[in-house]
N, C-alpha and C. Protein backbone atom coordinates (compact mmCIF):
# COMPACT_ATOMS: atom_id res chain seq x y z
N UNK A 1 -29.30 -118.74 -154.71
CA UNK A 1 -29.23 -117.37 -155.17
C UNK A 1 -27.82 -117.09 -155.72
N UNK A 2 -27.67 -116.91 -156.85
CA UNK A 2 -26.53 -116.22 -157.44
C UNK A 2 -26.40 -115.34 -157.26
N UNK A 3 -24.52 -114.96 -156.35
CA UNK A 3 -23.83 -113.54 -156.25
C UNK A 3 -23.67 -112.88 -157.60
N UNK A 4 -24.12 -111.89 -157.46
CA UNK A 4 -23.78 -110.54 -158.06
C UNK A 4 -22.69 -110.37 -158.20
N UNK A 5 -21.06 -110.11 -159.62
CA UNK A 5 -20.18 -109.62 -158.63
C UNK A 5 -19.84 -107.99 -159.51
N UNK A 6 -18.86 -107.40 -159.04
CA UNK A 6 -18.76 -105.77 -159.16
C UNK A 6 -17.87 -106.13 -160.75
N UNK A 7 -18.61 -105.19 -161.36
CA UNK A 7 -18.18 -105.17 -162.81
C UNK A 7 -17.00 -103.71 -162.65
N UNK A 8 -15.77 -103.43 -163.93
CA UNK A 8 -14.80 -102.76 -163.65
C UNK A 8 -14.84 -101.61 -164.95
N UNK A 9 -14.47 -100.20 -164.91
CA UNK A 9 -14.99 -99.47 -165.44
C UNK A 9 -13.88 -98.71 -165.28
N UNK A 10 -13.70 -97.59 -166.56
CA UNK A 10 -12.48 -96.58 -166.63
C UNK A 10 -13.05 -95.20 -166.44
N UNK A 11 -12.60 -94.14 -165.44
CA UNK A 11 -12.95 -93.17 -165.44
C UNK A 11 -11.71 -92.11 -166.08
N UNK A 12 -12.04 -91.54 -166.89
CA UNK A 12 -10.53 -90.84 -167.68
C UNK A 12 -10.94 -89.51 -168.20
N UNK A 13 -9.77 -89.12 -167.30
CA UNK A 13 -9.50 -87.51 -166.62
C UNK A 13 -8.56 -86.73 -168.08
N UNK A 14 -9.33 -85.95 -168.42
CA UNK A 14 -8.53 -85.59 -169.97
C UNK A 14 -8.24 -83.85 -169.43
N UNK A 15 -6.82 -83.84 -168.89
CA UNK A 15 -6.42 -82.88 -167.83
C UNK A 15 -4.98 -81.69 -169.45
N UNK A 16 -5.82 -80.35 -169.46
CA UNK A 16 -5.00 -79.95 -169.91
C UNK A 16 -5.01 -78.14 -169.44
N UNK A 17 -3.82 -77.96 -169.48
CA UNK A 17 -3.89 -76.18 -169.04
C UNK A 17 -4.47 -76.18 -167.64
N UNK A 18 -4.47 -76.60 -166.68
CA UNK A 18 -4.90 -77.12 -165.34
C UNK A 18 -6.91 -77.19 -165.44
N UNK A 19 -7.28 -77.64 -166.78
CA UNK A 19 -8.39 -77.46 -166.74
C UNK A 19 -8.53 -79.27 -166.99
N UNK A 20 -9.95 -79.72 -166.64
CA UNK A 20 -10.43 -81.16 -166.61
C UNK A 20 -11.54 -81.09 -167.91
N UNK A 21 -11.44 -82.00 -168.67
CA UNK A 21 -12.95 -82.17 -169.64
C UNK A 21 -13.98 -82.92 -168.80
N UNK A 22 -15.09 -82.51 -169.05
CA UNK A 22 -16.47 -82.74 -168.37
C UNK A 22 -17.45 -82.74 -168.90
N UNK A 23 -18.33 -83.89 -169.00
CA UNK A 23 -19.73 -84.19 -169.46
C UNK A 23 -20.71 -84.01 -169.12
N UNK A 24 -21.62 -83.26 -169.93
CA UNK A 24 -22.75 -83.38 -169.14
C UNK A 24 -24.07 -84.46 -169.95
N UNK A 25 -24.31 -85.23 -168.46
CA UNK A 25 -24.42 -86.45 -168.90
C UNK A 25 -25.92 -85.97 -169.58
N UNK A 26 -26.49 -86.98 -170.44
CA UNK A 26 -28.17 -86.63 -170.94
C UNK A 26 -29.07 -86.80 -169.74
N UNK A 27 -30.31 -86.79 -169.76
CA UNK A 27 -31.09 -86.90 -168.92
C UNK A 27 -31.67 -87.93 -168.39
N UNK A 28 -31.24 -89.38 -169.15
CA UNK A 28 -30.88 -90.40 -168.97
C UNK A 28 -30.59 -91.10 -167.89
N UNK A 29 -29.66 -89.92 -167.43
CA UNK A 29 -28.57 -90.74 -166.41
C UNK A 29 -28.52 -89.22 -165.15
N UNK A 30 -29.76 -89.12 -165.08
CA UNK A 30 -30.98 -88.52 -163.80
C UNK A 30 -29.91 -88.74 -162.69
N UNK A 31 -29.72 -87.91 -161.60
CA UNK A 31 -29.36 -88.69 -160.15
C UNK A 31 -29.99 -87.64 -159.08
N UNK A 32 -30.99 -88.33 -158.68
CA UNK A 32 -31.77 -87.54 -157.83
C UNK A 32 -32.88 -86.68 -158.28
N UNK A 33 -32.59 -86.71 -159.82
CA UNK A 33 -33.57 -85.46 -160.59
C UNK A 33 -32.79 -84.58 -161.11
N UNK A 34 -31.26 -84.86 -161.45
CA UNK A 34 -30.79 -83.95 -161.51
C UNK A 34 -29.92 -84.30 -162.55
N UNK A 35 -29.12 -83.49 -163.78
CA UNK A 35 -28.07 -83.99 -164.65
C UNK A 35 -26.97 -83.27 -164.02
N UNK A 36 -25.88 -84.50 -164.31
CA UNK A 36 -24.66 -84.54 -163.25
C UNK A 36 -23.69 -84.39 -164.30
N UNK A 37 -22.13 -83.86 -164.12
CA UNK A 37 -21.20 -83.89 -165.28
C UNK A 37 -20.64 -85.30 -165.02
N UNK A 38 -19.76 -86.09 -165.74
CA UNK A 38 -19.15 -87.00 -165.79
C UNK A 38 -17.88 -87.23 -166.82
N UNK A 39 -17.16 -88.14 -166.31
CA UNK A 39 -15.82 -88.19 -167.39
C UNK A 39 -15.78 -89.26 -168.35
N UNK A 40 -14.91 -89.04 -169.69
CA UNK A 40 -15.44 -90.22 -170.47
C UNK A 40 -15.03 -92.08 -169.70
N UNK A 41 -15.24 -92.98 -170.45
CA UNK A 41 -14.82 -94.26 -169.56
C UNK A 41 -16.17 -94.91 -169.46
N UNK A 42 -15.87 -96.20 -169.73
CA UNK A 42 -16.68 -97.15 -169.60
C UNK A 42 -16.56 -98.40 -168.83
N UNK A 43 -17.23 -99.54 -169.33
CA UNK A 43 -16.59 -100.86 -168.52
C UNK A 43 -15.57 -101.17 -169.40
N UNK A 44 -14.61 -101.77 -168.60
CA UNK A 44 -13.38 -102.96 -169.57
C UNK A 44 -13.87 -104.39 -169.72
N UNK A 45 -13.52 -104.48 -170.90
CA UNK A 45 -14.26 -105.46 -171.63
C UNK A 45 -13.76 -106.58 -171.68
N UNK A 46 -14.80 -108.24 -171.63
CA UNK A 46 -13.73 -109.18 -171.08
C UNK A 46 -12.23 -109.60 -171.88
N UNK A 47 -11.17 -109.60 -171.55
CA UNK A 47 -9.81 -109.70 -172.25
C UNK A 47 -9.51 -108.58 -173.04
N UNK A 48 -9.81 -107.50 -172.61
CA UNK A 48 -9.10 -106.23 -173.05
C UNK A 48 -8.36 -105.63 -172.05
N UNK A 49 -7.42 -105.21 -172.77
CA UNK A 49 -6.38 -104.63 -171.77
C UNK A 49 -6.59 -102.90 -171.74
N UNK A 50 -6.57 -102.52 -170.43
CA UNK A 50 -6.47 -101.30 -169.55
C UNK A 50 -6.30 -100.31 -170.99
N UNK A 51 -5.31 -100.26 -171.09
CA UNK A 51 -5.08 -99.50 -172.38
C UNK A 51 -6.02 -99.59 -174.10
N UNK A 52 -6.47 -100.08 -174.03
CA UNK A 52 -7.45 -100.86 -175.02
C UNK A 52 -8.65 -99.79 -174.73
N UNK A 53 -9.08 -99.88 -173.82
CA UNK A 53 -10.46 -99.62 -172.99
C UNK A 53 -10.26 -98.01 -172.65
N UNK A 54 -9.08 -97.89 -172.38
CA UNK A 54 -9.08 -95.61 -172.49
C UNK A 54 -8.88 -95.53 -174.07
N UNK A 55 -8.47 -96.38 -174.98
CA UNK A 55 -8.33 -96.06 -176.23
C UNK A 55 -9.47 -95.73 -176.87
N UNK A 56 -10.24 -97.18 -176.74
CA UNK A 56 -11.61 -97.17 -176.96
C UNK A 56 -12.59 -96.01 -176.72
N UNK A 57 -12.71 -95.78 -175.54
CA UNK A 57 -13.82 -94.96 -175.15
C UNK A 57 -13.52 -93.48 -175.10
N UNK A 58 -12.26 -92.78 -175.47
CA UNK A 58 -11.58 -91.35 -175.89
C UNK A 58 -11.68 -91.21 -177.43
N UNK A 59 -11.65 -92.34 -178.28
CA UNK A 59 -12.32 -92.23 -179.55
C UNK A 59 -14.05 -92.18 -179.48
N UNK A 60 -14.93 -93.62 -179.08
CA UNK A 60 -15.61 -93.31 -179.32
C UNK A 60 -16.67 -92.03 -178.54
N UNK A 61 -16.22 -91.58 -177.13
CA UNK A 61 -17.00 -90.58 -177.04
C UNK A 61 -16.46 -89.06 -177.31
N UNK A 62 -15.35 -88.64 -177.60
CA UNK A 62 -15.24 -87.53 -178.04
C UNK A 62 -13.82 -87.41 -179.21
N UNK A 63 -14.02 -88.89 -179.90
CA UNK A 63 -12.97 -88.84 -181.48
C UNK A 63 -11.69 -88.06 -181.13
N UNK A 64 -11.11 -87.97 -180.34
CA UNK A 64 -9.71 -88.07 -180.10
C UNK A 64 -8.98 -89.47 -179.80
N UNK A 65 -7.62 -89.31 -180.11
CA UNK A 65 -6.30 -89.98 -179.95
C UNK A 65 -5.55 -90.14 -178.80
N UNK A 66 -5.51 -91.13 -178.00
CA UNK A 66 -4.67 -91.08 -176.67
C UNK A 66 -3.11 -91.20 -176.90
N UNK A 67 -2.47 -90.16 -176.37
CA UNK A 67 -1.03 -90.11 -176.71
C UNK A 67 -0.58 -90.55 -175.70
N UNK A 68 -0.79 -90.44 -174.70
CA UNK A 68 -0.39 -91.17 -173.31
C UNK A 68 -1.26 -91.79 -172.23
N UNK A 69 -1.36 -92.34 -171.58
CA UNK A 69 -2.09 -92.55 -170.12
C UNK A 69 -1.72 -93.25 -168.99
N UNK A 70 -1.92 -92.89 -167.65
CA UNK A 70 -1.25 -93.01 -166.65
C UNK A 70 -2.45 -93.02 -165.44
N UNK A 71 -2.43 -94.82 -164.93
CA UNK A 71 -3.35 -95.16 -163.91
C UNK A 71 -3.20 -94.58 -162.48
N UNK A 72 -3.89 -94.11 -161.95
CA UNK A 72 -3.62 -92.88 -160.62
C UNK A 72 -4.51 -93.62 -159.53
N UNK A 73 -5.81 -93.99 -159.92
CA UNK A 73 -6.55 -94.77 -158.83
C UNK A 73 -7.41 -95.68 -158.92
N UNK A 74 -7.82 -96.34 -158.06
CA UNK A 74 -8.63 -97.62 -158.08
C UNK A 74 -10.01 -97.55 -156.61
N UNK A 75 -11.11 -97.01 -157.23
CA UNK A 75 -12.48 -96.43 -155.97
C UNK A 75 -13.47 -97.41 -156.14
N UNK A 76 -14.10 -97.51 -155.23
CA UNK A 76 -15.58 -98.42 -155.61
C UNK A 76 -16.50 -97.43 -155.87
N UNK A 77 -17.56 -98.05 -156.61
CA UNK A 77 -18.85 -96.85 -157.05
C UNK A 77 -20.45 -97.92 -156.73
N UNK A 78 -21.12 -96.82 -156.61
CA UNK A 78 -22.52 -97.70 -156.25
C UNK A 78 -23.57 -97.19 -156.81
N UNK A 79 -23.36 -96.40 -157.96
CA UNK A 79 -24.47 -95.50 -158.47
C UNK A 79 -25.22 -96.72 -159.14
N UNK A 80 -26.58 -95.99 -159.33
CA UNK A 80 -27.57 -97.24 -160.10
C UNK A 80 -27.59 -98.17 -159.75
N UNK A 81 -27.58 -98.85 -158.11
CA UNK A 81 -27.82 -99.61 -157.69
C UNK A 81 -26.91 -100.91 -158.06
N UNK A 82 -26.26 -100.59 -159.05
CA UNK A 82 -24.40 -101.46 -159.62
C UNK A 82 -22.91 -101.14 -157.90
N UNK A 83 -22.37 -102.18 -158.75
CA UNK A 83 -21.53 -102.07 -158.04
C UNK A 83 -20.22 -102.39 -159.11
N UNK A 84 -19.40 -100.84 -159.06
CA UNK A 84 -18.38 -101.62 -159.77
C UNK A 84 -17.06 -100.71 -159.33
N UNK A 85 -15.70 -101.55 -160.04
CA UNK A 85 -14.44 -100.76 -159.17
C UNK A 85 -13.93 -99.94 -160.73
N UNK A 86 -13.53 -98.57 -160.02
CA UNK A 86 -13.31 -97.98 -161.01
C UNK A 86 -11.47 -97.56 -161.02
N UNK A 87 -11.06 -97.33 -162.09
CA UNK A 87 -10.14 -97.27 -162.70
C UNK A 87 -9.73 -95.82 -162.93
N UNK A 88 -9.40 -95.01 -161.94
CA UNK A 88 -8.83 -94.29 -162.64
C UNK A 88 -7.89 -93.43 -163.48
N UNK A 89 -7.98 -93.01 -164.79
CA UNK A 89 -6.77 -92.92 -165.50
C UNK A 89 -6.84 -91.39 -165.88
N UNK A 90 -5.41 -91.03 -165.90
CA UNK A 90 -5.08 -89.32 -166.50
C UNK A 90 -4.45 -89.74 -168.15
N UNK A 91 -4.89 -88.73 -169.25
CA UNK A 91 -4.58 -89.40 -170.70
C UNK A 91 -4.47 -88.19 -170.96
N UNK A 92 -3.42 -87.82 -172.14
CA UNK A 92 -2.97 -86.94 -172.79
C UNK A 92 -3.32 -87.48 -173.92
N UNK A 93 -4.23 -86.26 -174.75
CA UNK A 93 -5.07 -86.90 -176.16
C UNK A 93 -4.42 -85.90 -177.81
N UNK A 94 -5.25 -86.10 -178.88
CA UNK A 94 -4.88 -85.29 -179.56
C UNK A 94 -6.04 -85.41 -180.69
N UNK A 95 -6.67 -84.03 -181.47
CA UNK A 95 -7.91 -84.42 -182.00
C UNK A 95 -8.52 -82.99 -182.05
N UNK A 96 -9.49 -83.18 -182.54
CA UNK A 96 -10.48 -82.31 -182.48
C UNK A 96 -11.82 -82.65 -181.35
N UNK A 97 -12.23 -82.04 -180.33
CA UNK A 97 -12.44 -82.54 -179.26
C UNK A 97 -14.17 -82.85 -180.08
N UNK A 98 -15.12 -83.72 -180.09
CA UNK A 98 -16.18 -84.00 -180.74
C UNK A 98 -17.42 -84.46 -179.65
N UNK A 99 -18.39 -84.12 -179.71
CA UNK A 99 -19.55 -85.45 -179.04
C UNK A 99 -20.15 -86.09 -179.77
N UNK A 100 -19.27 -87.72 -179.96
CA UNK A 100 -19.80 -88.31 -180.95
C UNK A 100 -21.14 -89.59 -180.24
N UNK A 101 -21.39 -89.34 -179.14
CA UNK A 101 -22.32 -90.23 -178.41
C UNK A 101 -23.60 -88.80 -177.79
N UNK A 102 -24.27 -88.87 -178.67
CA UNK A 102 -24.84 -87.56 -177.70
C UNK A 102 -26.18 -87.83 -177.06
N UNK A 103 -26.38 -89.55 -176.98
CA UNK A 103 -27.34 -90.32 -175.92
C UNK A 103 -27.06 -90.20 -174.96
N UNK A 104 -25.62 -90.43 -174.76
CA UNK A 104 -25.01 -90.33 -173.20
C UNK A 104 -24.87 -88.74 -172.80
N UNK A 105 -23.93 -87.93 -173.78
CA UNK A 105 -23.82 -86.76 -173.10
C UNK A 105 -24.30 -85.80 -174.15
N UNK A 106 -24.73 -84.42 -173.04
CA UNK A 106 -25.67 -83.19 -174.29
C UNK A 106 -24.15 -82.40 -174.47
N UNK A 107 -23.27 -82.51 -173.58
CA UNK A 107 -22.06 -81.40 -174.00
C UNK A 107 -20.54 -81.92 -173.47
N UNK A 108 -19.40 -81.26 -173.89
CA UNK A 108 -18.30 -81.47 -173.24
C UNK A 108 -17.81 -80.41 -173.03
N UNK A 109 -17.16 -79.83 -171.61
CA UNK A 109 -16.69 -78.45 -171.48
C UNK A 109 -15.71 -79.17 -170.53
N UNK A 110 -14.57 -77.51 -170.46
CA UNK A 110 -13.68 -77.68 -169.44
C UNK A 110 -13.50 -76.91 -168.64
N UNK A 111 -13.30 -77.43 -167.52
CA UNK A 111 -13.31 -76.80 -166.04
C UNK A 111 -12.40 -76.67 -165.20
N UNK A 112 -11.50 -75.31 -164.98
CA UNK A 112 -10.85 -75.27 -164.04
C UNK A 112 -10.96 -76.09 -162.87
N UNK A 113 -9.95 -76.61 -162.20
CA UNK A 113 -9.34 -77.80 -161.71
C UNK A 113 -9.79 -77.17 -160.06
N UNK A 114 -9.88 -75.63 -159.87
CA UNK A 114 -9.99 -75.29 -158.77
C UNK A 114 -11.31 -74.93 -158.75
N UNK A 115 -12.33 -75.00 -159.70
CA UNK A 115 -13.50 -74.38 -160.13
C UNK A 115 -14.60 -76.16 -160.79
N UNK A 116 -14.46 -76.74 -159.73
CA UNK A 116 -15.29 -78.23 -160.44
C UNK A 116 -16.50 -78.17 -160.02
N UNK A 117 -17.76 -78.35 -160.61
CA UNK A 117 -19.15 -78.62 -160.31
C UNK A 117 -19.70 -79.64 -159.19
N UNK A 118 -20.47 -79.01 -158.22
CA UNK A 118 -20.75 -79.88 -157.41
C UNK A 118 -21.97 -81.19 -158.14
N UNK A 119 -22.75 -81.16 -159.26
CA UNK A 119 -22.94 -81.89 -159.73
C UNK A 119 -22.69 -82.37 -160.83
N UNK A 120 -21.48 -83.74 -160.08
CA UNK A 120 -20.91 -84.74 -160.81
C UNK A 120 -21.28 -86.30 -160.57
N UNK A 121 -21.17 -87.00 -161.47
CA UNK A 121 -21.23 -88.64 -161.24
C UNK A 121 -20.43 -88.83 -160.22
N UNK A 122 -20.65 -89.97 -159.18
CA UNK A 122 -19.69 -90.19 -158.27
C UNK A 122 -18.74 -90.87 -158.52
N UNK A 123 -18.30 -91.37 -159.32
CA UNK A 123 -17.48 -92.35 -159.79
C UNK A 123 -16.21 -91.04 -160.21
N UNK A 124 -17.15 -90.12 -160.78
CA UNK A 124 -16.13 -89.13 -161.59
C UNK A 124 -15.75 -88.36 -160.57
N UNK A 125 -16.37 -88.10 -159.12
CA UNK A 125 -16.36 -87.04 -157.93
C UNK A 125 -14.86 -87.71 -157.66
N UNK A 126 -14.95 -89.38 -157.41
CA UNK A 126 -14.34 -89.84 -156.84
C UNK A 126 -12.65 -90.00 -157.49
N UNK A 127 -12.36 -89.64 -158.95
CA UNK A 127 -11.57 -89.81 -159.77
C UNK A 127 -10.58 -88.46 -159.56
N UNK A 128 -11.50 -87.59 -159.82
CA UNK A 128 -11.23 -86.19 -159.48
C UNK A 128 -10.78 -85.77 -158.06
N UNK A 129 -11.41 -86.55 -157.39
CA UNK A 129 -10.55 -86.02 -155.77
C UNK A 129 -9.28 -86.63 -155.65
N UNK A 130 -9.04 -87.87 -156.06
CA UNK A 130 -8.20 -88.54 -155.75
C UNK A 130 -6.72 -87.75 -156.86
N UNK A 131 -6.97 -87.60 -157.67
CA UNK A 131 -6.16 -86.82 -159.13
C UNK A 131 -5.43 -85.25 -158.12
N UNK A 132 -6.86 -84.81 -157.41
CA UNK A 132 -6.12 -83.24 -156.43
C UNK A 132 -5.38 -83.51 -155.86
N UNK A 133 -6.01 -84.78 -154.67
CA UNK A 133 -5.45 -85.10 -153.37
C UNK A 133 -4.33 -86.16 -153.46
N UNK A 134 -4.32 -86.11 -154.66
CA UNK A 134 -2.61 -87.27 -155.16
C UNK A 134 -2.83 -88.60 -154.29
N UNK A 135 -3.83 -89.03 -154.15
CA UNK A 135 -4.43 -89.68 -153.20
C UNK A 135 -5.06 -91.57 -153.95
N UNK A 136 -4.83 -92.69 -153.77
CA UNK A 136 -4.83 -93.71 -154.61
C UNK A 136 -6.19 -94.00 -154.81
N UNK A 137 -6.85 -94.23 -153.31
CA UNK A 137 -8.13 -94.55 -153.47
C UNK A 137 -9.01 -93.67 -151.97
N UNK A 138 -9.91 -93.04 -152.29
CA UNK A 138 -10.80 -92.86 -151.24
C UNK A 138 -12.38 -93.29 -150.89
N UNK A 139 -12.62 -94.26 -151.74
CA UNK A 139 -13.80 -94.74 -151.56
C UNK A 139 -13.31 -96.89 -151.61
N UNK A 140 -14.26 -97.41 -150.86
CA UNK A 140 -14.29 -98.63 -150.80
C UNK A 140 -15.34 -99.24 -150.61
């Protein structure tokens, strides 16, 4: 039997005016019956570098420019029956904010930092707590 092993993924926190950008994911990506918000970020791809991979996926899901970014934590996630370690990063962008993937998500809004939706992806729950609680990792 061949091990399974945990694939690695960017969760990126696009933090401005103390407000967070937030997805709401399509219906697709169901959890429980329910559509959940989520942050942009994908997997990192083999021999791409960290920076490559928030570049990547801040263009292609909402056509902005990363002017900065800064790695804050590292969580495990188990949604969809996957297992993978997530990455998370805070990025200062620049752009016209767009939904250029709108398989994955129906919208992008922003949400006071003290005012976050209890339904979120966990990966993104987990990005977001750690970002409040200045905190590295709280899931394993």
């Amino acid at each position: 039997m061949e091990l399974k092993k945990p694939e690695v993924a960017v969760d990126i926190l696009v933090i401005k005016n103390n407000q967070v950008l937030l997805g709401l994911l399509s219906k697709k990506w169901l959890m429980n019956g329910i559509q959940v918000y989520g942050v942009p970020g994908r997997d990192v791809r083999c021999n791409e570098k960290i920076s490559d991979t928030v570049k990547r996926n801040i263009q292609d899901d909402i056509g902005c420019t990363v002017i900065s970014y800064k790695i804050f934590s590292v969580n495990a996630s188990h949604a969809f029956n996957e297992h993978y370690i997530n990455i998370g990063v805070v990025v200062e962008i620049d752009g016209k904010l767009q939904n250029l993937n709108p398989e994955d998500w129906e919208r992008w809004d922003w949400f006071d930092l003290s005012d976050i939706p209890i339904n979120i992806f966990p990966s993104a729950k987990n990005a977001i707590n750690c970002y409040l609680n200045k905190t590295v990792c709280i899931s394993e």
